[in-house]
Protein backbone atom coordinates (compact mmCIF):
# COMPACT_ATOMS: atom_id res chain seq x y z
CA UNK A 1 0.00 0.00 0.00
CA UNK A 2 1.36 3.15 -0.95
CA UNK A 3 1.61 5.62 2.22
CA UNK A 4 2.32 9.41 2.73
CA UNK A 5 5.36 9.23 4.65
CA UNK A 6 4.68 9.80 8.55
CA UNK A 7 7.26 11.29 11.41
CA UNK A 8 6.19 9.20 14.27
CA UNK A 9 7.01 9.45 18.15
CA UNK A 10 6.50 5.86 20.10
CA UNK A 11 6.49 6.53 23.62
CA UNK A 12 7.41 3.13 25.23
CA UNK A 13 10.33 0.54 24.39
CA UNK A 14 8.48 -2.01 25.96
CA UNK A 15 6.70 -5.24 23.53
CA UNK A 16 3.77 -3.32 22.47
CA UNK A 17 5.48 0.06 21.47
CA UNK A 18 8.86 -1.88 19.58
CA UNK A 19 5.90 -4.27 17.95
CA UNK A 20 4.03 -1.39 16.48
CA UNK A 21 7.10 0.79 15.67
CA UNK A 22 7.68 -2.40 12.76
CA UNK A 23 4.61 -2.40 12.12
CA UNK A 24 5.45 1.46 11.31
CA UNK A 25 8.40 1.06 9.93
CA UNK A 26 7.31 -1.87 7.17
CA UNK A 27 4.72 1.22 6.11
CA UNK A 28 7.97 3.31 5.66
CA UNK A 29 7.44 5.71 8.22
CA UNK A 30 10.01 7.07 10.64
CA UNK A 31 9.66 6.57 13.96
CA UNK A 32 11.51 7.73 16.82
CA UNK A 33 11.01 5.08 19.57
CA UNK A 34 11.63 6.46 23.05
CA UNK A 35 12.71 4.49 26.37
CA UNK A 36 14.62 4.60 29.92
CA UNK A 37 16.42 2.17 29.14
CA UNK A 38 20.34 3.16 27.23
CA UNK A 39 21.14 -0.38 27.17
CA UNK A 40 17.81 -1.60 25.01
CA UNK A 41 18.06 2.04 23.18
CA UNK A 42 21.49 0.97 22.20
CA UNK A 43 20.78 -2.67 21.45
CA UNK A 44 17.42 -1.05 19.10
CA UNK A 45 20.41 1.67 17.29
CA UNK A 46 23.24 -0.88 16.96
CA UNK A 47 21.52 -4.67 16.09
CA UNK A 48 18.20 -3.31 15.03
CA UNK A 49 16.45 -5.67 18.30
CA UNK A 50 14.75 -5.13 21.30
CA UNK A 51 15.76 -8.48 23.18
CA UNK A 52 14.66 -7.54 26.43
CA UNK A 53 11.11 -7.88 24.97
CA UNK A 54 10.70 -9.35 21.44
CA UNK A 55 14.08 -11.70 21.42
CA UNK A 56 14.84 -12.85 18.35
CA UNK A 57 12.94 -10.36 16.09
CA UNK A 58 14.54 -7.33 13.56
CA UNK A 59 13.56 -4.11 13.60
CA UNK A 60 13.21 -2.00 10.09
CA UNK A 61 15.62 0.89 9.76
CA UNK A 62 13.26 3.49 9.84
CA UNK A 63 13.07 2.90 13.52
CA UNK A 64 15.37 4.85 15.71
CA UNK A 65 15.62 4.62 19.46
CA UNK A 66 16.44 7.48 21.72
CA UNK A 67 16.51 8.33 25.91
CA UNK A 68 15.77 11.94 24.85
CA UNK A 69 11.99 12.75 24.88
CA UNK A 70 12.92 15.94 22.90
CA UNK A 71 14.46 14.01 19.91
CA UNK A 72 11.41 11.55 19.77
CA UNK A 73 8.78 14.38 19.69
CA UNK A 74 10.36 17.21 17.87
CA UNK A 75 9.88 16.53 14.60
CA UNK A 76 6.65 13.88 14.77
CA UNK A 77 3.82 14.30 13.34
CA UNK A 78 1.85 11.97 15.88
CA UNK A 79 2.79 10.75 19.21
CA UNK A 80 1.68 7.13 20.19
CA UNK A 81 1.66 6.71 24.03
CA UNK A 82 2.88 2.83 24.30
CA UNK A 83 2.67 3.23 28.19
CA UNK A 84 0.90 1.79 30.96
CA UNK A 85 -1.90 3.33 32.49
CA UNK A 86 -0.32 4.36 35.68
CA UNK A 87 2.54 5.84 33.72
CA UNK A 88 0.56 8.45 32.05
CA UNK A 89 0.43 11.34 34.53
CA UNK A 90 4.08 11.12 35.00
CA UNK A 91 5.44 10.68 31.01
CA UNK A 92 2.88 13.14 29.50
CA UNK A 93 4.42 16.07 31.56
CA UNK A 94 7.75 15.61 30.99
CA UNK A 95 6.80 15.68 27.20
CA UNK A 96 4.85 18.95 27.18
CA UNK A 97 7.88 21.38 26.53
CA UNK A 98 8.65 19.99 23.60
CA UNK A 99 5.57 20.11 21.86
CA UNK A 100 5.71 23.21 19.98
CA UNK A 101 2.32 23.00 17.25
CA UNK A 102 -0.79 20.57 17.81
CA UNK A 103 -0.27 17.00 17.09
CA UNK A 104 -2.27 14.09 17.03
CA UNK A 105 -2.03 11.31 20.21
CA UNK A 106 -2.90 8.17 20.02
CA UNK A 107 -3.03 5.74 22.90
CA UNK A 108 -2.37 1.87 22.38
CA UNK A 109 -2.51 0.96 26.09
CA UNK A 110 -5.68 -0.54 28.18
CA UNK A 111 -6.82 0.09 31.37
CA UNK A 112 -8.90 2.63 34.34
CA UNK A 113 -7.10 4.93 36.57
CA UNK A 114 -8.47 3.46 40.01
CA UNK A 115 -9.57 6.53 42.07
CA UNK A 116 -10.46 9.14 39.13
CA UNK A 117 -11.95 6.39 37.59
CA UNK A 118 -11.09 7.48 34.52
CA UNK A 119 -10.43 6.07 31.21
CA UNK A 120 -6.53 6.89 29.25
CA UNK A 121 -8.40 9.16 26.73
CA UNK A 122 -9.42 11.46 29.94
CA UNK A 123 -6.07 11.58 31.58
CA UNK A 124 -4.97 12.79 28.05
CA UNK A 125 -7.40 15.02 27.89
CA UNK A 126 -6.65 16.68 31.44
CA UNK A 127 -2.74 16.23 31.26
CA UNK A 128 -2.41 17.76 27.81
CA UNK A 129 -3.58 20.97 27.14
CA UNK A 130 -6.15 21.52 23.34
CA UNK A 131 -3.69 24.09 22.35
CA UNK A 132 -1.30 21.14 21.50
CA UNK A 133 -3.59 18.33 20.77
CA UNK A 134 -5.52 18.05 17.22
CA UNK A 135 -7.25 14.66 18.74
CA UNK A 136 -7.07 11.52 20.89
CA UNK A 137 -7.52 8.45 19.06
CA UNK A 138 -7.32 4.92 20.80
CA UNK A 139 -6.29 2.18 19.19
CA UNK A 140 -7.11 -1.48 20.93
CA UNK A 141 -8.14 -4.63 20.25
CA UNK A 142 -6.32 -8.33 19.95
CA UNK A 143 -3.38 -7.88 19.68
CA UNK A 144 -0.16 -9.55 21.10
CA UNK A 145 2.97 -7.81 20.56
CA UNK A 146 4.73 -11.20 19.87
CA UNK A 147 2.72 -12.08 16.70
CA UNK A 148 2.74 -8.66 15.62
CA UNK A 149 6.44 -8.87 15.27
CA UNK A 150 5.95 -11.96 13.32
CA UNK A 151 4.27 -10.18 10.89
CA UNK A 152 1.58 -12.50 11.68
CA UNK A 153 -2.37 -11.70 10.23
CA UNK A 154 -3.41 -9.14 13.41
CA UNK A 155 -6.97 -7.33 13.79
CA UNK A 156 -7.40 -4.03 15.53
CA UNK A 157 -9.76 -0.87 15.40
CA UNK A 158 -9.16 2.69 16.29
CA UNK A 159 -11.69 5.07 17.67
CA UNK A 160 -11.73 8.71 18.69
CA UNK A 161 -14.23 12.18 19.22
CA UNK A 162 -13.19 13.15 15.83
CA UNK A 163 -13.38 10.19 13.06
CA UNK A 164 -11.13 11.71 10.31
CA UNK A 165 -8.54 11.44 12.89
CA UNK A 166 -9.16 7.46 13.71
CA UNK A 167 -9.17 7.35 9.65
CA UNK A 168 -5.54 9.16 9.60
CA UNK A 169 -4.53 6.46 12.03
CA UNK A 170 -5.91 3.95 10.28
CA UNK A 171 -4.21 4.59 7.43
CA UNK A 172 -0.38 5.33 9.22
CA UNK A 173 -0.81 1.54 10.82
CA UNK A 174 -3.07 -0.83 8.37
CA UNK A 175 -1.07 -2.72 5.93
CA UNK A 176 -1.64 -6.77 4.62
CA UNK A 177 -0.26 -8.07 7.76
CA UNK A 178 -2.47 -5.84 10.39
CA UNK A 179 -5.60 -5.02 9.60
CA UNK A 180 -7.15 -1.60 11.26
CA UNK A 181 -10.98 -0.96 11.49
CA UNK A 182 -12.72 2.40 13.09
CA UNK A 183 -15.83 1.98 15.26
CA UNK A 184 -17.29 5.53 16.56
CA UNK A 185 -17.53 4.09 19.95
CA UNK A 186 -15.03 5.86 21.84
CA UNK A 187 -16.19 4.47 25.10
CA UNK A 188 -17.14 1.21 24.22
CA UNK A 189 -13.51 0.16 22.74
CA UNK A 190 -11.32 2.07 26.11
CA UNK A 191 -13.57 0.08 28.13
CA UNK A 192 -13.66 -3.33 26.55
CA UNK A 193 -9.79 -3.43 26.10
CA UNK A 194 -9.92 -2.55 29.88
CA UNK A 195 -12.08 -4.74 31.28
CA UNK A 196 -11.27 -7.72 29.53
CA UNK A 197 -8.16 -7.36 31.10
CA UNK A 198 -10.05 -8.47 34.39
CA UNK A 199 -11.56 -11.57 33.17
CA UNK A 200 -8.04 -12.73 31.66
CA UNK A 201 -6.81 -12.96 34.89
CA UNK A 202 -10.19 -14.97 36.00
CA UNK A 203 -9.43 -17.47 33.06
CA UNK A 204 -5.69 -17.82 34.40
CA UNK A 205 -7.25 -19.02 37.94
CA UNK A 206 -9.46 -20.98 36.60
CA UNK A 207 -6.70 -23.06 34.54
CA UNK A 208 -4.27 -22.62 37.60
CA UNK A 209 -6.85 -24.09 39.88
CA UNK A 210 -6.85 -27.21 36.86
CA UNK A 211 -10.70 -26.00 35.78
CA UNK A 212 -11.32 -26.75 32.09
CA UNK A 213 -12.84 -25.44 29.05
CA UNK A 214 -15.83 -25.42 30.61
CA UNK A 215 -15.40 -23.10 33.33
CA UNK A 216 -13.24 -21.15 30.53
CA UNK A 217 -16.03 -20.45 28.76
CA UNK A 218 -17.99 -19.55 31.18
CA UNK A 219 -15.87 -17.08 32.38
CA UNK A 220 -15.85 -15.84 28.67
CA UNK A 221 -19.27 -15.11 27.90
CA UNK A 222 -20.09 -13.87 31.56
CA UNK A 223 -17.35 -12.16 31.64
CA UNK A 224 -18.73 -10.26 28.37
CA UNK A 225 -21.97 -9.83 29.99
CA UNK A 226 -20.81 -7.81 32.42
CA UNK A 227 -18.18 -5.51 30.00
CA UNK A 228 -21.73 -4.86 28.37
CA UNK A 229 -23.51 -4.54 31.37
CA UNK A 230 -20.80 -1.75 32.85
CA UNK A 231 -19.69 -0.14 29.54
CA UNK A 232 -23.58 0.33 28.48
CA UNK A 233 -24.43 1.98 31.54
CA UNK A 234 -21.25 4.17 31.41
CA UNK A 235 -22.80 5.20 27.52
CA UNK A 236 -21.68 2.96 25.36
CA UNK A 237 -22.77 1.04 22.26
CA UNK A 238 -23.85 -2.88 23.24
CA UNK A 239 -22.38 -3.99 19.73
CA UNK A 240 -19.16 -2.83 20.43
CA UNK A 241 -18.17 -5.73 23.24
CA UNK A 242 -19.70 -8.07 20.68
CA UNK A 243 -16.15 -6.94 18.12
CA UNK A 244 -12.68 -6.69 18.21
CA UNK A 245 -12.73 -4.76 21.92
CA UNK A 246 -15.27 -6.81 23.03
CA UNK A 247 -15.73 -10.92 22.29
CA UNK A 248 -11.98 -10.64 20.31
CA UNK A 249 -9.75 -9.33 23.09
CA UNK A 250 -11.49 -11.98 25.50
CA UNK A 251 -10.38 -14.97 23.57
CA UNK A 252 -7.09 -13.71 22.69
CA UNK A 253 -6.04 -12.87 25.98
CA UNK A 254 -8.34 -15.72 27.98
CA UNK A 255 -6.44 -18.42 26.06
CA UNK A 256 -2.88 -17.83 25.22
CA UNK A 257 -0.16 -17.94 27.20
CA UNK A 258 1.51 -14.47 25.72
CA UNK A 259 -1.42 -12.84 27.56
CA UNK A 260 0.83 -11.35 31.10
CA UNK A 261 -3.19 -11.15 32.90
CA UNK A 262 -3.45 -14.99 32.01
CA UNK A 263 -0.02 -15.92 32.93
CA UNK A 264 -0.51 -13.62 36.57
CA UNK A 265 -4.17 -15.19 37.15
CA UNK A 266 -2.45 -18.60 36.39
CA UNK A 267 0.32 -18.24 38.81
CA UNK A 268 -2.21 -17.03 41.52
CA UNK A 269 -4.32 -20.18 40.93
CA UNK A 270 -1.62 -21.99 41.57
CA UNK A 271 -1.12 -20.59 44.93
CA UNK A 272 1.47 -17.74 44.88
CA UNK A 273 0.94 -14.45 46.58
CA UNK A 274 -0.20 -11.27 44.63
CA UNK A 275 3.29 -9.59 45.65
CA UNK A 276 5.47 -12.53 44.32
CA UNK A 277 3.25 -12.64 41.20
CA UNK A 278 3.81 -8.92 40.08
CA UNK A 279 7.66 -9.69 41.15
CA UNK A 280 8.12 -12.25 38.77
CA UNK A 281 5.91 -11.07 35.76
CA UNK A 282 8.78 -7.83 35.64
CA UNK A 283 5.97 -5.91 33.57
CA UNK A 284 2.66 -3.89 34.52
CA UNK A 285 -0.45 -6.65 34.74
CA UNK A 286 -3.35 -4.07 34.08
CA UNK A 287 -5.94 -6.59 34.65
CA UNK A 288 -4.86 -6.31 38.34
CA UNK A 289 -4.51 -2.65 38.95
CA UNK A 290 -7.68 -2.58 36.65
CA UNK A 291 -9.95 -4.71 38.52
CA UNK A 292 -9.85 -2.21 41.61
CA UNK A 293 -11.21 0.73 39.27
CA UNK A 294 -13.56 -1.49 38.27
CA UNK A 295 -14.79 -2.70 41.36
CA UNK A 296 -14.80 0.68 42.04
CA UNK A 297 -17.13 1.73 38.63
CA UNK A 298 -19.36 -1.12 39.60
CA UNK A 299 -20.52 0.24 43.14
CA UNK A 300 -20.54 3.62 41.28
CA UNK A 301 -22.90 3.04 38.69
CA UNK A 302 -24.74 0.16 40.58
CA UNK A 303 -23.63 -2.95 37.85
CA UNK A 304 -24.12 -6.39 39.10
CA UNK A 305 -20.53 -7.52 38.36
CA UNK A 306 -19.77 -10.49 40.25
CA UNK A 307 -16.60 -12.24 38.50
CA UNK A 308 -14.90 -8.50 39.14
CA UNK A 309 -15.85 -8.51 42.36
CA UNK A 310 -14.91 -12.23 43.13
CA UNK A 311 -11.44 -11.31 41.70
CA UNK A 312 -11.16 -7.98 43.87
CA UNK A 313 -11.89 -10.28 46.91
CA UNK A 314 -8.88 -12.63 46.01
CA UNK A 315 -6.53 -9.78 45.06
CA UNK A 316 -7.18 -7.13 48.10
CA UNK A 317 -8.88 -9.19 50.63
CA UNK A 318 -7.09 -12.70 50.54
CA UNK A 319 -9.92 -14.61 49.45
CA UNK A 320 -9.08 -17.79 49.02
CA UNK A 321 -9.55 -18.79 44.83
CA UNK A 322 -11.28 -21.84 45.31
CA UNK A 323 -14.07 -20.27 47.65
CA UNK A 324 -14.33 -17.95 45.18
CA UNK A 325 -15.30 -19.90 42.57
CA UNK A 326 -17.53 -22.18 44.69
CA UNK A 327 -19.19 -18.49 45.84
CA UNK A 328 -19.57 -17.58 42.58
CA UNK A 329 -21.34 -20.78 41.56
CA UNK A 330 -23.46 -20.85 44.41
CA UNK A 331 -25.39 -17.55 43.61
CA UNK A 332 -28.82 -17.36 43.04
CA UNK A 333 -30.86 -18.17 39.93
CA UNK A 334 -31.57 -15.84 37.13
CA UNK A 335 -32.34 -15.95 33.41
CA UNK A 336 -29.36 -15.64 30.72
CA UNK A 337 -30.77 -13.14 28.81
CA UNK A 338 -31.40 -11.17 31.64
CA UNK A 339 -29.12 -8.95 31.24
CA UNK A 340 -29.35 -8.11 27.45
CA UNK A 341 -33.20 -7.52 28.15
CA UNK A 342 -31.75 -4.66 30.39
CA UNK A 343 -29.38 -3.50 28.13
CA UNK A 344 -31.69 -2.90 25.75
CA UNK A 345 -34.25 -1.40 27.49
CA UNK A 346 -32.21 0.96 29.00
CA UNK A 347 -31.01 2.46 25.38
CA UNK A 348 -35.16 3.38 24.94
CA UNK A 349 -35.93 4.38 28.74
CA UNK A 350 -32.66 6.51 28.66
C-alpha cells in the first residue's frame, strides 16, 4: 500500500510500542522510539532488536531509538503513548515542553485509573492541554505484541471524538499483515480493552486451579456480559463488546499464554501471593490494577458484576480462589438473557 510518509514518536520501548514501531516502519514511516532504558536504546540503534522484549525479532531501519523525549517528539507528526496506564500522569508532563504546534495522540494501552476512575483518553485530555492536541484516538483490540512482530495476520480498530482522525490512524498503521478498522464508539472500545483485562486474569485461575474449558467459557461469555452490562451503563454502544474490543480481546487474551493477565491469574491459581506474582511477571499486569477501578465503577454506577468482584476479593482481601469460585457458583438463579433484556431497554428508557 502506498503511504504518505509519517514522522512518528513511540512513547514506550516495551513489547507493544517496539511491535508497532515495525509495524510502522514496514509502512515506511520514521519513527523515533523512546525508552529509559540506554542499554535496550542501544541494542534497538546498533543490532536493530529489542531483546529484552521481542528476542529474536529485527527491527526495520526506519526505527530509531532514543533516551531523549525531545528528539522523539520534535519533529513527529503523531505521538503514540505505548505506556501503561499508571505511567501516564508522570510521562505526558515531561513531554509537554517539547511540543511546539498541535499533534495528534494516540493511545495503544488498556486500562482505568483506580480513584479518578477514569479512562486513558481522559487523563490525556486533562494532562495535555487543546492548544497542542488536534485529537485523541485509541487504538485497541487483539493484539499480542509477539505475533505482531511476526508479521503475523493481526486485527485491531481505532476510535476517537473526531473520526477523520481514527481514519488518519488507520491509514499510518493498516497494511496486509495488520488489519485496522474504526468503530465511533469511543467508550465502548477504552472500556472493553480494559475490562477484559479483568476476566483474563479470571481465566488464568481458573486453569491454575486445573478448571477446564468449561469453566473457561464460562468465564468468557459472563465475563462479556458484564463488559456490556458496565460499559452500556457508562454510555456505550452494546455492539461494540460483541467486536474486536469486546468478544476478540477476551479470547485472545483468555487463552494464550503471551497474555501477562493470564499468565498472573495462572500463577495465583496456583497458589502464589499477589506480591510474588507482580515480582516475577517484571511488567505492569493491568488486569490487576484494573480490577480495583472497576470494582470501584461497579458500586458507582450500581452494575451487578460479580466475577470482578470475586477477583477484587482474592486480590485485596485474601480470598481464598477456590471459595471464590464455589461463591460464585453458588449464587442465586436468574435468566441468561437477563441482562441483554436490560441492556436494551435501558437504550429506549434513557
Amino acid at each position: 500500500m502506498m503511504k504518505d510518509k509519517k514522522s512518528v514518536a513511540m512513547i514506550g520501548a516495551g513489547s507493544w510500542g517496539t511491535a508497532l514501531s515495525l509495524v510502522l516502519g514496514d509502512n515506511g514511516h520514521t519513527v523515533r522510539l523512546w525508552g529509559k532504558d540506554e542499554k535496550n536504546i542501544a541494542e534497538i540503534n546498533s543490532l536493530h532488536q529489542n531483546s529484552k522484549y521481542l528476542p529474536g525479532i529485527t527491527l526495520p531501519n526506519e526505527v530509531v531509538g532514543t533516551t531523549s523525549l525531545e528528539q522523539s517528539i520534535q519533529e513527529a507528526d503523531i505521538i503514540v503513548l505505548a505506556i501503561p496506564t499508571k505511567a501516564m500522569r508522570e510521562v505526558i508532563p515531561q513531554m509537554l515542553p517539547y511540543i511546539k504546534k498541535q499533534k495528534t495522540f494516540v493511545h495503544v494501552s488498556k486500562g482505568i485509573e483506580p480513584g479518578t476512575l477514569m479512562r486513558i483518553s481522559e487523563i490525556m485530555e486533562e494532562e495535555i492541554p487543546e492548544s497542542m492536541r488536534k485529537s485523541i484516538v485509541v487504538l485497541s483490540g487483539p493484539s499480542h505484541a509477539e505475533e505482531v512482530s511476526l508479521r503475523h495476520p493481526t486485527t485491531v480498530t481505532v476510535s476517537s471524538k473526531k473520526m477523520d482522525e481514527a481514519e488518519l490512524v488507520q491509514d499510518l498503521f493498516i497494511n496486509h499483515n495488520f488489519r485496522v478498522y474504526t468503530n465511533p464508539d469511543l467508550i465502548g472500545v477504552e472500556i472493553g480493552g480494559a475490562l477484559k483485562n479483568i476476566i483474563a486474569v479470571c481465566a488464568g485461575i481458573a486453569d491454575g486451579l486445573g478448571f477446564g474449558d468449561n469453566a473457561k467459557a464460562a468465564l468468557i461469555t459472563r465475563g462479556l456480559a458484564e463488559m456490556a452490562r458496565l460499559g452500556t451503563r457508562m454510555g456505550a454502544n452494546p455492539l461494540t463488546f460483541a467486536g474486536l474490543t469486546g468478544i476478540g480481546d477476551l479470547i485472545v487474551t483468555c487463552t494464550s499464554v503471551h497474555s501477562r493477565n493470564w499468565r498472573a491469574g495462572n500463577m495465583l491459581g496456583k497458589g502464589h501471593a499477589l506480591e510474588e506474582v507482580l515480582d516475577q511477571m517484571g511488567m505492569v499486569v493491568e488486569g490487576i490494577r484494573t480490577t480495583k477501578a472497576a470494582h470501584q465503577l461497579s458500586e458507582k454506577y450500581g452494575v451487578t458484576m460479580p466475577i470482578t468482584n470475586a477477583l477484587f476479593k482474592i486480590l485485596f482481601n485474601g480470598q481464598d480462589a477456590k471459595a471464590a469460585v464455589e461463591s460464585l457458583m453458588a449464587r442465586g438463579k436468574t435468566n441468561e438473557m437477563e441482562d441483554l433484556i436490560n441492556i436494551l431497554a435501558s437504550q429506549y428508557i434513557e
